[in-house]
C-alpha atoms as a PDB file:
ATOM      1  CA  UNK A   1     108.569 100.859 120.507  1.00  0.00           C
ATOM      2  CA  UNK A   2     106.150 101.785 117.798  1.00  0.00           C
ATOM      3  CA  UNK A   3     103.365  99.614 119.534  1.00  0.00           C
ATOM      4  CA  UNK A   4     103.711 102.205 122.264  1.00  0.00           C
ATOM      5  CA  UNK A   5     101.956 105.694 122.736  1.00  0.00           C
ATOM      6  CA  UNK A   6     106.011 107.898 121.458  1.00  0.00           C
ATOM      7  CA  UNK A   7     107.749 107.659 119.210  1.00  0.00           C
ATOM      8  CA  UNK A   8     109.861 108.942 116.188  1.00  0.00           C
ATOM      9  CA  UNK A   9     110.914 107.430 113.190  1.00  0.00           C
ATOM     10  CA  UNK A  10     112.738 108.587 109.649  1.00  0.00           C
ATOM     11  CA  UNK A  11     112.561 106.414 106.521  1.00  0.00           C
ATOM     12  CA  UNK A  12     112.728 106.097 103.325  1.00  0.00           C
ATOM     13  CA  UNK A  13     109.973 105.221 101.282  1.00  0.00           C
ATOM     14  CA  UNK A  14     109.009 104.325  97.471  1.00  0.00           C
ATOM     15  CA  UNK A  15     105.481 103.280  96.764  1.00  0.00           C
ATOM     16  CA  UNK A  16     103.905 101.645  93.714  1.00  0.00           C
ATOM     17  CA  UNK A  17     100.538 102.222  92.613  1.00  0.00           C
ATOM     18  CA  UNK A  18      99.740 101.458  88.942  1.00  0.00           C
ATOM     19  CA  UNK A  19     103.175 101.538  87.300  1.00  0.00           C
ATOM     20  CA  UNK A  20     103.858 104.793  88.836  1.00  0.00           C
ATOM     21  CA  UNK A  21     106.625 105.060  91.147  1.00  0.00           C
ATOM     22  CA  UNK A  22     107.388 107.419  93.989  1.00  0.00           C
ATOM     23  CA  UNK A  23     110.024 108.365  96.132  1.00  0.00           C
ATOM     24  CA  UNK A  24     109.981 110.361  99.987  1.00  0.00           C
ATOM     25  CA  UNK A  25     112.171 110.855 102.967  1.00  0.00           C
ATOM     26  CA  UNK A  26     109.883 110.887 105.691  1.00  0.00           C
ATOM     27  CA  UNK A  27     109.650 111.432 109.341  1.00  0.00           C
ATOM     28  CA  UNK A  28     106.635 110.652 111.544  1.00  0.00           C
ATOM     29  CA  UNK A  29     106.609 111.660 115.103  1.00  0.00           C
ATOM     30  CA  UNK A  30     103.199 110.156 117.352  1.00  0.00           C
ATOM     31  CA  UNK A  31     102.526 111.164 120.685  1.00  0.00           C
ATOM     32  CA  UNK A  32      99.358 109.820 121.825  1.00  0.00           C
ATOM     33  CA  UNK A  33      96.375 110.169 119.717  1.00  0.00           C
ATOM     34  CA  UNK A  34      98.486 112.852 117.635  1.00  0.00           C
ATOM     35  CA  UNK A  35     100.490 112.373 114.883  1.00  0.00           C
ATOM     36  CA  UNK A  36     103.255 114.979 113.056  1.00  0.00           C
ATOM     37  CA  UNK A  37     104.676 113.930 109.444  1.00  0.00           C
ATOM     38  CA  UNK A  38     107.384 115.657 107.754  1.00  0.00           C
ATOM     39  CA  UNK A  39     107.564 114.246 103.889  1.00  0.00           C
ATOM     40  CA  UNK A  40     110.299 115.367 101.493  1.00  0.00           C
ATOM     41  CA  UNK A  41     109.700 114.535  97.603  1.00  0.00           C
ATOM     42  CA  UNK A  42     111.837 115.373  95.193  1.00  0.00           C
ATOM     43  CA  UNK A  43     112.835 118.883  96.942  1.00  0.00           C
ATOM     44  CA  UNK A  44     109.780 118.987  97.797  1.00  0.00           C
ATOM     45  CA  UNK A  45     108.621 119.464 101.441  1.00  0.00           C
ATOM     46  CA  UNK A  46     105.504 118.926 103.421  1.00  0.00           C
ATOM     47  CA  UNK A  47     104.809 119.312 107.151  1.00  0.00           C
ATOM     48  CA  UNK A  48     101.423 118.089 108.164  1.00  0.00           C
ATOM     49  CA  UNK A  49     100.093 117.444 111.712  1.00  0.00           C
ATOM     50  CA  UNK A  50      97.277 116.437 113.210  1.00  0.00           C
ATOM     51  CA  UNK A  51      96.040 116.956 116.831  1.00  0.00           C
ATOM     52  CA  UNK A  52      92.809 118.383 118.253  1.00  0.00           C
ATOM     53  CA  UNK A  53      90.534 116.697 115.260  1.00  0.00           C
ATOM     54  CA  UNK A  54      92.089 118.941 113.163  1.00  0.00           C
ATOM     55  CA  UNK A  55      95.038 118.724 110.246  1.00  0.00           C
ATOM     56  CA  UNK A  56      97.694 121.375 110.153  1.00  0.00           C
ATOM     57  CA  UNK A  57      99.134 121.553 106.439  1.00  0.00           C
ATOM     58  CA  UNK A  58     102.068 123.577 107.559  1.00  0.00           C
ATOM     59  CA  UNK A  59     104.361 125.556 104.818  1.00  0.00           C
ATOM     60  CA  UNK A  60     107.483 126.798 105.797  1.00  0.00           C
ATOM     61  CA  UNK A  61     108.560 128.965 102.932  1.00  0.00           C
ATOM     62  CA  UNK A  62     105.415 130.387 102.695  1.00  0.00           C
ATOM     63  CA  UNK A  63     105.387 130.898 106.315  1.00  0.00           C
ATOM     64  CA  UNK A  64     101.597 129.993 106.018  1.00  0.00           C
ATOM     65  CA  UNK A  65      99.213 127.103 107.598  1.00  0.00           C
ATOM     66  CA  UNK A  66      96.040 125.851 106.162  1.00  0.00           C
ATOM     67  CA  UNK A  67      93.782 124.656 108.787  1.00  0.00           C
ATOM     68  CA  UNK A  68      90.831 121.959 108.228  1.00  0.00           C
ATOM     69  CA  UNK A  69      88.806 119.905 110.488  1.00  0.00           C
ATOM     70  CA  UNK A  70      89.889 116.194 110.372  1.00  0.00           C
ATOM     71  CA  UNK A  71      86.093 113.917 110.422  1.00  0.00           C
ATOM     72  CA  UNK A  72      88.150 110.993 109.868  1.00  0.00           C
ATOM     73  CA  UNK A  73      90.197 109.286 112.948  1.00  0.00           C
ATOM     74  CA  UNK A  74      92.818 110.976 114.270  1.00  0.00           C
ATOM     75  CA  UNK A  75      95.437 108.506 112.507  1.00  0.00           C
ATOM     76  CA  UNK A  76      94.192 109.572 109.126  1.00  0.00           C
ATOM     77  CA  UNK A  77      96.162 107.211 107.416  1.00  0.00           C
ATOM     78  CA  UNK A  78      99.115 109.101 108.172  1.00  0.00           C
ATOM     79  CA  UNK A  79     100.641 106.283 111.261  1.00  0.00           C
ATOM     80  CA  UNK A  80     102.085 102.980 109.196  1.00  0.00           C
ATOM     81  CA  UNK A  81     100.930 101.324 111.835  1.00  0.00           C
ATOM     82  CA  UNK A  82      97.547 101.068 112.242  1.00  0.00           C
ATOM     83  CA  UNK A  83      96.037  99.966 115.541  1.00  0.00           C
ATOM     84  CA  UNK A  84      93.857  97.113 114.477  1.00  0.00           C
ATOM     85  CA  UNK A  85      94.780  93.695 115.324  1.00  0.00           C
ATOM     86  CA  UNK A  86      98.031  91.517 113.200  1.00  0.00           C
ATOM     87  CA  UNK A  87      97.238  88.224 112.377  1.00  0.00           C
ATOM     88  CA  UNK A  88     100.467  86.303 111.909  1.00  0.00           C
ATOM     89  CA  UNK A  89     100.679  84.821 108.077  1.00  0.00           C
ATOM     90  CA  UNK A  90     104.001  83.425 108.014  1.00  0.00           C
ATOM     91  CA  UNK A  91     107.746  84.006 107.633  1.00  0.00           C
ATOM     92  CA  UNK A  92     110.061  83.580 104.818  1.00  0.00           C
ATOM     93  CA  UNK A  93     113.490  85.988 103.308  1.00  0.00           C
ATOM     94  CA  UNK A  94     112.218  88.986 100.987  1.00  0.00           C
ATOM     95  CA  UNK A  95     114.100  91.590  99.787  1.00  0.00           C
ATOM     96  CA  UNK A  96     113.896  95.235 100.989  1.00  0.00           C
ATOM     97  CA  UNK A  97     115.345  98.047  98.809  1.00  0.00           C
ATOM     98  CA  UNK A  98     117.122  95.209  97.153  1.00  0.00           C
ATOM     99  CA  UNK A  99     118.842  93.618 100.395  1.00  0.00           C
ATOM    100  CA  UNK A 100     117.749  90.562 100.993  1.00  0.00           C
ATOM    101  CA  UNK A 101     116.404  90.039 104.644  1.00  0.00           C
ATOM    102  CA  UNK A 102     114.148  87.623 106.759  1.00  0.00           C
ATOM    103  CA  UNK A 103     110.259  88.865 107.350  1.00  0.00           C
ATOM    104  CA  UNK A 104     107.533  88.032 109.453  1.00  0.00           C
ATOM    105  CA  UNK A 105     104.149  88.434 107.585  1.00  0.00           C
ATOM    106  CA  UNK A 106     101.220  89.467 109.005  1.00  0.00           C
ATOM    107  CA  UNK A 107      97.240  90.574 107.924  1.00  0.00           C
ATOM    108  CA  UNK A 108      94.991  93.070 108.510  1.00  0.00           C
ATOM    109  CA  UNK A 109      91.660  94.704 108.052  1.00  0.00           C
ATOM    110  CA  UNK A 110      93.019  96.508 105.470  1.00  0.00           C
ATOM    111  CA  UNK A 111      95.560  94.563 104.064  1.00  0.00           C
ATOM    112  CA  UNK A 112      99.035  92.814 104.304  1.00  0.00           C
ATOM    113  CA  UNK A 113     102.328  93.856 105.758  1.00  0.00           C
ATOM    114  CA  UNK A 114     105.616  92.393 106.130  1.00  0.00           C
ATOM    115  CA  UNK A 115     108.484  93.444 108.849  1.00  0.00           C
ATOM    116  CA  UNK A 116     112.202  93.149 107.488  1.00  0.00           C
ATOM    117  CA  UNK A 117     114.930  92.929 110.023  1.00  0.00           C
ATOM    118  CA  UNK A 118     118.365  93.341 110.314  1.00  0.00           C
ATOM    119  CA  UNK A 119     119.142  90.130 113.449  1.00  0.00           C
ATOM    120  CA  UNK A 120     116.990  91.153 115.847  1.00  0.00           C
ATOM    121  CA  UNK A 121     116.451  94.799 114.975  1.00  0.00           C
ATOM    122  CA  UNK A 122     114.047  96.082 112.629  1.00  0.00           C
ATOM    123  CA  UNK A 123     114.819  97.407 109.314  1.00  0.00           C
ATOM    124  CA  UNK A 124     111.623  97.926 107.521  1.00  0.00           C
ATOM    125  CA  UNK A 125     108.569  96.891 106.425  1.00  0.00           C
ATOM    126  CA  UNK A 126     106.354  97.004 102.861  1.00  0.00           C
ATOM    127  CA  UNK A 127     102.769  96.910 103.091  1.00  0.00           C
ATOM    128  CA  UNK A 128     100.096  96.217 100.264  1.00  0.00           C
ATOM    129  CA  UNK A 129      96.517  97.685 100.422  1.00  0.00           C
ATOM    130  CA  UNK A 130      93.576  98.131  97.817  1.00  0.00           C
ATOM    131  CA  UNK A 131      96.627  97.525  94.768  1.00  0.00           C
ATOM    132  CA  UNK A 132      99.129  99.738  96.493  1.00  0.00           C
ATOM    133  CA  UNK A 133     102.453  98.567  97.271  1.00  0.00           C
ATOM    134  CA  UNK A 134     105.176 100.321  99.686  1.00  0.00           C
ATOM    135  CA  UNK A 135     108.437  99.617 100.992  1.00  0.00           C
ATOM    136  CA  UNK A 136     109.590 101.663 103.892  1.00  0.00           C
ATOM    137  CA  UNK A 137     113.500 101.360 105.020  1.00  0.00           C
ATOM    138  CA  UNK A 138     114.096 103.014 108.661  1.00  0.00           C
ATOM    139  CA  UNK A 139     117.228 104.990 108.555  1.00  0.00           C
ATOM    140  CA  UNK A 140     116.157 106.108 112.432  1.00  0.00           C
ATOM    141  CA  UNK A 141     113.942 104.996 115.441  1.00  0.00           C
ATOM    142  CA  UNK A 142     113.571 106.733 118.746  1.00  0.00           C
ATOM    143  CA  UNK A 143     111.450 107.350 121.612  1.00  0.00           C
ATOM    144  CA  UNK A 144     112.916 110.547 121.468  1.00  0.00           C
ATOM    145  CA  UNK A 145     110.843 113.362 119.314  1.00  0.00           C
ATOM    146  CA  UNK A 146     112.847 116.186 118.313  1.00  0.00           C
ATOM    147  CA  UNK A 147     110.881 119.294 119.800  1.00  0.00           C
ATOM    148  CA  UNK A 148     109.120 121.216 116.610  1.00  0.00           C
ATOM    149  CA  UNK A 149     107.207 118.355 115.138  1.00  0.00           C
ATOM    150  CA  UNK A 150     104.351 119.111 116.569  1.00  0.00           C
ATOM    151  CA  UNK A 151     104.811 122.972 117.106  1.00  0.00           C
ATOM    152  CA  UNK A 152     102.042 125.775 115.220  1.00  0.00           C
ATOM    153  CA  UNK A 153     104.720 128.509 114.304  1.00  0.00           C
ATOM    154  CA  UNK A 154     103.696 131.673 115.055  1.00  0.00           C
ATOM    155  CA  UNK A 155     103.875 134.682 112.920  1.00  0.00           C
ATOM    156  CA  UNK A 156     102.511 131.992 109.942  1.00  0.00           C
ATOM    157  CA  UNK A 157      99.580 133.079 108.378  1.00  0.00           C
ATOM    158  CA  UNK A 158      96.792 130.932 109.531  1.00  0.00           C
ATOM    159  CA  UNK A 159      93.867 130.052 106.605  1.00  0.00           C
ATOM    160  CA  UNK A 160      90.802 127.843 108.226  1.00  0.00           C
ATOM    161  CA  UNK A 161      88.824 125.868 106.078  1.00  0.00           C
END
């Protein structure tokens, strides 16, 4: 499913860079070339989207969106799953979130990533680039993406950079 063009997932997600640990609740929802993330840290909530070379920083409670172009790819980083190739490493039992689980290891351009699963399903993956280190722990998978992820509210105060 998330080798395909749709999809939606939720997860959890700490990352390590440094010493300094950090905590989210996301949700990513991509639908082609565009991509919509919702992040929650620490109370803390973020809706950012980006479609038509452009990145919507959207804010809720202030009913406001900041508008910038987007000269990078449309994936920005935001998609865990960058589209360059895998090459298969290995396989071995890691733990995720402190549950042990098998993995299958593969490389990148950019770096390393493992894929936990639960049997046959998959539960998560943790991915190391340029001395960063995440875990992410799906709590939900779907082709299905709930409507509003990739909606401009309107009434919102709209500021273009």
């Amino acid at each position: 499913m998330i080798s395909g063009d749709s999809y939606y997932m939720k997860y959890r997600s700490s990352q390590e860079y440094e010493g300094e640990k950090a905590d989210a609740i996301l949700e990513l929802a991509v639908n082609g070339d565009d991509i919509a993330m919702i992040t929650d840290t620490q109370g803390v909530s973020m809706h950012m989207i980006f479609k038509e070379n452009k990145v919507y920083m959207v804010n809720h409670e202030g009913k406001s969106v900041m508008v910038m172009p987007s000269d990078l790819s449309q994936n920005d980083g935001a998609d865990p799953f960058p589209k360059s190739e895998f090459v298969f490493k290995g396989a071995g039992t890691g733990e995720l979130f402190g549950t042990p689980r098998p993995y299958e290891e593969y490389g990148t351009d950019a770096g390393d990533v493992r894929f936990y699963f639960d049997g046959s399903k998959l539960a998560g993956f943790e991915s190391s680039f340029e001395g960063m280190t995440v875990q992410m722990e799906i709590l939900e998978i779907s082709k299905d993406i709930p409507s509003g992820m990739f909606d401009i509210p309107d009434g919102y105060e709209v500021m273009e950079y």
